[in-house]
C-alpha atoms as a PDB file:
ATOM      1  CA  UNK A   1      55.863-122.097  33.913  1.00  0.00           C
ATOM      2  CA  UNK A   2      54.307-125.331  34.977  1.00  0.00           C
ATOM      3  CA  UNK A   3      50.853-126.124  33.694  1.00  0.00           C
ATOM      4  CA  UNK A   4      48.180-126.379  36.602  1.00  0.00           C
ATOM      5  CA  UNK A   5      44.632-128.366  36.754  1.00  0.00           C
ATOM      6  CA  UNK A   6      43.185-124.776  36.155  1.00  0.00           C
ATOM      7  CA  UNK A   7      45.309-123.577  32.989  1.00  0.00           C
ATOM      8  CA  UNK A   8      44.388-126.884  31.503  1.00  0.00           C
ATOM      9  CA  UNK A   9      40.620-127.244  32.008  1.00  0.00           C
ATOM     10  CA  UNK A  10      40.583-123.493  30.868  1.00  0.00           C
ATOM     11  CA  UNK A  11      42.385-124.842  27.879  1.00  0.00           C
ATOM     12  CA  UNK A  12      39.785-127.565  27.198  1.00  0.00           C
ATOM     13  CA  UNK A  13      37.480-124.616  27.334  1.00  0.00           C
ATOM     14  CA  UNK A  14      38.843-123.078  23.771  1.00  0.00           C
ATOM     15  CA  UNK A  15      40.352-126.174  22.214  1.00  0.00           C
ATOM     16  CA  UNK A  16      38.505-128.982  23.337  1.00  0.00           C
ATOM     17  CA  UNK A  17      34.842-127.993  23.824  1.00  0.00           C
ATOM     18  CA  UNK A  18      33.653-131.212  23.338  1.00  0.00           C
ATOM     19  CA  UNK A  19      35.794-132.428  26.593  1.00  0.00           C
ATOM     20  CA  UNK A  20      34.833-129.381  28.678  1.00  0.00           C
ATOM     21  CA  UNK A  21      31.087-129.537  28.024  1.00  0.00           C
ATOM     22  CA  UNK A  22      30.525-133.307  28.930  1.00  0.00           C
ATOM     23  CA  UNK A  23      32.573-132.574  32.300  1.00  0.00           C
ATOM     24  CA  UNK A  24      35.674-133.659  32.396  1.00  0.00           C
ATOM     25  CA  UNK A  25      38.537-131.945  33.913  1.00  0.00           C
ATOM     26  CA  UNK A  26      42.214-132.418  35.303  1.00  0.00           C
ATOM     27  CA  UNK A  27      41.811-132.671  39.411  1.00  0.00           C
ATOM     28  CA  UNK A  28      45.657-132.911  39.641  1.00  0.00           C
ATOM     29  CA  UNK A  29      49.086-133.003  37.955  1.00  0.00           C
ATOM     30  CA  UNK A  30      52.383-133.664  38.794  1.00  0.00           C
ATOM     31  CA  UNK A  31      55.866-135.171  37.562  1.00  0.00           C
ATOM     32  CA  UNK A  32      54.607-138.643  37.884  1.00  0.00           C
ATOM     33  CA  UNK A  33      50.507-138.857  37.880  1.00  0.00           C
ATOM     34  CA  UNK A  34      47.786-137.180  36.173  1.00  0.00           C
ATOM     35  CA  UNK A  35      44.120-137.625  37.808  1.00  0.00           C
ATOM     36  CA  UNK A  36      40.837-136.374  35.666  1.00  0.00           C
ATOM     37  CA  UNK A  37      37.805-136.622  36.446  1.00  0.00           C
ATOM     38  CA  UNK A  38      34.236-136.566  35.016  1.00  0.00           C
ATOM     39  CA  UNK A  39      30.660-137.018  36.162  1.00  0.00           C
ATOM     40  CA  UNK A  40      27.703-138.848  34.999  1.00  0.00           C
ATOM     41  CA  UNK A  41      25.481-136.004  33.361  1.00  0.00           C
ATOM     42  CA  UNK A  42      22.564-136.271  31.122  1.00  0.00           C
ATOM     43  CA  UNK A  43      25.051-134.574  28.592  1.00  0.00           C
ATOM     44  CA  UNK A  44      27.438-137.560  28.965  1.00  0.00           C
ATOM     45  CA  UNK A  45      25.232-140.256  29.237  1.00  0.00           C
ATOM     46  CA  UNK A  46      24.816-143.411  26.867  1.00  0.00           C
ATOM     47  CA  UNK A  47      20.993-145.839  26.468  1.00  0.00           C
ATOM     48  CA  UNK A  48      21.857-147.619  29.179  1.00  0.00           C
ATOM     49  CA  UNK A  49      22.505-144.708  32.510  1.00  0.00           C
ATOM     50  CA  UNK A  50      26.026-144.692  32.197  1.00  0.00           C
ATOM     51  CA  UNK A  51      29.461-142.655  31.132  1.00  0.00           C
ATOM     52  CA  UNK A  52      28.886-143.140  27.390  1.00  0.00           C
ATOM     53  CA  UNK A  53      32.621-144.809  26.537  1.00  0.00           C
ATOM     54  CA  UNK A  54      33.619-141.426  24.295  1.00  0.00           C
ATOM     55  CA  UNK A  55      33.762-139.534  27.427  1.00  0.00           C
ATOM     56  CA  UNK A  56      35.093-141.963  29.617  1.00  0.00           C
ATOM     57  CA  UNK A  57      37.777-141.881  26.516  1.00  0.00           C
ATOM     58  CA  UNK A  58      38.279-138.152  26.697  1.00  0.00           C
ATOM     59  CA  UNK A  59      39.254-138.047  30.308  1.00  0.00           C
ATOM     60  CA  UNK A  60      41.407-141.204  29.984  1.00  0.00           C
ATOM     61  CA  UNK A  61      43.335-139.553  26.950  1.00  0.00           C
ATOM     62  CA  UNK A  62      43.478-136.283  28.903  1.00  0.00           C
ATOM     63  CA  UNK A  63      44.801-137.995  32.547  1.00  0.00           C
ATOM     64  CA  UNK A  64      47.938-139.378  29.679  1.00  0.00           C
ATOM     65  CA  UNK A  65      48.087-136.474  27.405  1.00  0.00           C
ATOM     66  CA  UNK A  66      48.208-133.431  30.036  1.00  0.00           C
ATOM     67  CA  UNK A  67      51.659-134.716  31.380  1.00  0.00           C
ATOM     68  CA  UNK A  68      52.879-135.281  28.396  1.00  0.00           C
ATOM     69  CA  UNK A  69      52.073-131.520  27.075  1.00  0.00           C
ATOM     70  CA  UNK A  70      53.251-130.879  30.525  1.00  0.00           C
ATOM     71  CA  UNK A  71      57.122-132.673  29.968  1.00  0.00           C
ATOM     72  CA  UNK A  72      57.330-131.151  26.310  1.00  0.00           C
ATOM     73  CA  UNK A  73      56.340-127.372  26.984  1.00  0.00           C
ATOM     74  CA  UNK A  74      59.124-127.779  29.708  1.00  0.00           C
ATOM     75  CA  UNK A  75      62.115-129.306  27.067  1.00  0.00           C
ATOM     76  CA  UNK A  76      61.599-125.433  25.462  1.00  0.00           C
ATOM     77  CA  UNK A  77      61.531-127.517  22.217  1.00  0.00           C
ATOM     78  CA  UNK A  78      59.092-127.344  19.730  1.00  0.00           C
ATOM     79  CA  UNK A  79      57.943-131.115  19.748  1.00  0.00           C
ATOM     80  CA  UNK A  80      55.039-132.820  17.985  1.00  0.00           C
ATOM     81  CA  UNK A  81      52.608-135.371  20.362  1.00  0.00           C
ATOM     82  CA  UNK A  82      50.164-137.533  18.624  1.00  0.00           C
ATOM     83  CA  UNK A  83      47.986-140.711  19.744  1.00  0.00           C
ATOM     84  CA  UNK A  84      48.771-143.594  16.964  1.00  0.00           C
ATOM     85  CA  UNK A  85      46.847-146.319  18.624  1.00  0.00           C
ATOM     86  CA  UNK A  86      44.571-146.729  21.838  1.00  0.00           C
ATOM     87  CA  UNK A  87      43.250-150.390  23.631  1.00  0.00           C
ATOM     88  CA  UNK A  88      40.634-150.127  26.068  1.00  0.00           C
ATOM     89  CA  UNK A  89      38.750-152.438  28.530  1.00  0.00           C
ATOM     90  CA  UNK A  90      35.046-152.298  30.341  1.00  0.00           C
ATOM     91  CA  UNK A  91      34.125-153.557  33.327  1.00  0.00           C
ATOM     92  CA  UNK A  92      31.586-152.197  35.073  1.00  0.00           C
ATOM     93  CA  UNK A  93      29.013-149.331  34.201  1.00  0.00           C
ATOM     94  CA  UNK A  94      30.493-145.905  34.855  1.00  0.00           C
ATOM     95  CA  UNK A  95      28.264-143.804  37.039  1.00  0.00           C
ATOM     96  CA  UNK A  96      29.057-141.559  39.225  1.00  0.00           C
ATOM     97  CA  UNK A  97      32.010-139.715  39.719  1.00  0.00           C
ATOM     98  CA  UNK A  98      34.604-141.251  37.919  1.00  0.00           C
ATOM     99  CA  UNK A  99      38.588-140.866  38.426  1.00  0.00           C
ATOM    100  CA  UNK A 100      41.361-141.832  35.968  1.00  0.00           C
ATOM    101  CA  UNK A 101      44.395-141.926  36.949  1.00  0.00           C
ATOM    102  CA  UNK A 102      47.831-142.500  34.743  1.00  0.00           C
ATOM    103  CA  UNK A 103      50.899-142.661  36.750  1.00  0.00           C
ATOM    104  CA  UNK A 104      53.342-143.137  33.406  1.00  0.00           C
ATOM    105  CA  UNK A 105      54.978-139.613  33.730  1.00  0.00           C
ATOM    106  CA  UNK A 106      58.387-141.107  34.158  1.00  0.00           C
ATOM    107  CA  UNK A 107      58.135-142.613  30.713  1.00  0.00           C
ATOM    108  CA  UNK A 108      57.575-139.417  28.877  1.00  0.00           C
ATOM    109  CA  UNK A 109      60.861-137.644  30.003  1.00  0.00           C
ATOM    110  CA  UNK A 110      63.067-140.559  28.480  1.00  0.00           C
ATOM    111  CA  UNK A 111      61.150-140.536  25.039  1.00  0.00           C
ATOM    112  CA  UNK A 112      61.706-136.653  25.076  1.00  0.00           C
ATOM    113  CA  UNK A 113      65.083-136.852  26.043  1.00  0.00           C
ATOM    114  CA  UNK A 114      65.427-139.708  22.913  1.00  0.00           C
ATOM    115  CA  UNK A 115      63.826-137.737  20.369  1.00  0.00           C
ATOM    116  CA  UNK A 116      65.136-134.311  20.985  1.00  0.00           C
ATOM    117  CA  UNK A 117      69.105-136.078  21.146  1.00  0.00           C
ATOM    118  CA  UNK A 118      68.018-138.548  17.972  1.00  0.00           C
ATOM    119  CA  UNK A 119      65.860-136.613  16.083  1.00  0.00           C
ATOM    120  CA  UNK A 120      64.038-139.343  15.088  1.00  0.00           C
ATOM    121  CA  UNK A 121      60.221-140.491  16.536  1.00  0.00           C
ATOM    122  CA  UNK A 122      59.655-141.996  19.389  1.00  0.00           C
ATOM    123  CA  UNK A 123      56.473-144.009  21.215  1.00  0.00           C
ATOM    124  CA  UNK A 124      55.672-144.698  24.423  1.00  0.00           C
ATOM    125  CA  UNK A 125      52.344-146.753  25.742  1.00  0.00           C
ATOM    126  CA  UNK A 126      50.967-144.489  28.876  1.00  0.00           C
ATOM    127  CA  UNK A 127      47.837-146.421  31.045  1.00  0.00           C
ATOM    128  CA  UNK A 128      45.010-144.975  32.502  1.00  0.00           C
ATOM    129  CA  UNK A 129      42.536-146.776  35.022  1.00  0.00           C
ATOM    130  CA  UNK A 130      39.152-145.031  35.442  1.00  0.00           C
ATOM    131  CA  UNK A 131      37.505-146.181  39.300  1.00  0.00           C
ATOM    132  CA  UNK A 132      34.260-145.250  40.604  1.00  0.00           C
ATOM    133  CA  UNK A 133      33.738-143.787  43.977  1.00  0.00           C
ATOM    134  CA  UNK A 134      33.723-147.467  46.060  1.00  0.00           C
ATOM    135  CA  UNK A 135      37.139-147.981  44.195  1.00  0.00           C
ATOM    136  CA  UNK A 136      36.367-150.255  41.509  1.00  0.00           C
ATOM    137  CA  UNK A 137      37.948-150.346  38.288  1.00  0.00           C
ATOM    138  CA  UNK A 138      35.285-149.330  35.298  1.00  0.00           C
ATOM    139  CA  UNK A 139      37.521-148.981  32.551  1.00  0.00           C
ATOM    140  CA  UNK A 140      41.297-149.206  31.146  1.00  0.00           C
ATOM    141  CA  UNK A 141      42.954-147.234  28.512  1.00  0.00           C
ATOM    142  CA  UNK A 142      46.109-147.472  26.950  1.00  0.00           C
ATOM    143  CA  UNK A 143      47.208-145.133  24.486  1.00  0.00           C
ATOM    144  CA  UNK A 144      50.565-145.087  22.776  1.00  0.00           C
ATOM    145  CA  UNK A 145      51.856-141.678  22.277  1.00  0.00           C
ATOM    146  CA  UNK A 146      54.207-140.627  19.268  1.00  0.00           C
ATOM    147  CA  UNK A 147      56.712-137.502  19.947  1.00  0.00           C
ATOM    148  CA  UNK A 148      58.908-136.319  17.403  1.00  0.00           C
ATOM    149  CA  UNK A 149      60.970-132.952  16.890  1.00  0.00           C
ATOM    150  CA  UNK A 150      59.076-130.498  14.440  1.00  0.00           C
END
């Protein structure tokens, strides 16, 4: 069973309040791209009338993340993900609707495929670009995932 946009923002729901509550969600999945999505909200708001960069965070992490819970649930193994180490850029005030995007998905499938034959950890740096609704880039996470067999 593949995850869908709905089974994970319900899952945000019960395991990541803190996501749910200050709006983000997943707008779409696939093999290749994950797009989330949040909204500028009093609840999500910094000083200064923007995304506060936590949030903006949260749906960045999730837009990476989502696929790769997506790849491991189907390997049918019983596989560990963990961020070890994020870099992230600003550029313009977030307001608005924002999108992130990460189109990394075909890294995740190798790294699987790598740990599951190895047994040994493996890491993989996934990118996610957060635009506002005129199209212009407001911030840009990296975060390198680890995987590793349990």
């Amino acid at each position: 069973m593949k995850l869908s946009p709905s089974k994970i923002n319900t899952f945000l729901l019960f395991k990541l309040p803190s996501a749910y509550f200050t709006g983000v969600r997943v707008k779409s999945i696939s093999e290749t791209t994950c797009i989330t999505t949040v909204k500028h909200r009093w609840i999500n708001q910094n000083p200064f009338k923007s995304i506060f960069w936590a949030v903006q965070g949260m749906a960045a992490e999730l837009s990476t993340g989502a696929m790769v819970m997506s790849k491991i649930k189907e390997s049918n193994k019983n596989i560990s993900m963990l961020v070890a180490n994020n870099r992230a850029t600003f550029t313009k005030k977030a307001k608005g609707r924002i999108l992130f995007t990460c189109t990394d998905g075909a890294l995740i499938n190798e790294a699987i495929d790598k740990t599951i034959s190895t047994g040994k950890g493996q890491t993989i740096w996934m990118k996610s670009e957060g635009k506002d609704a005129a199209g212009d880039v407001v911030s840009t996470f990296e975060f390198e995932w680890t995987l590793k067999v349990k």
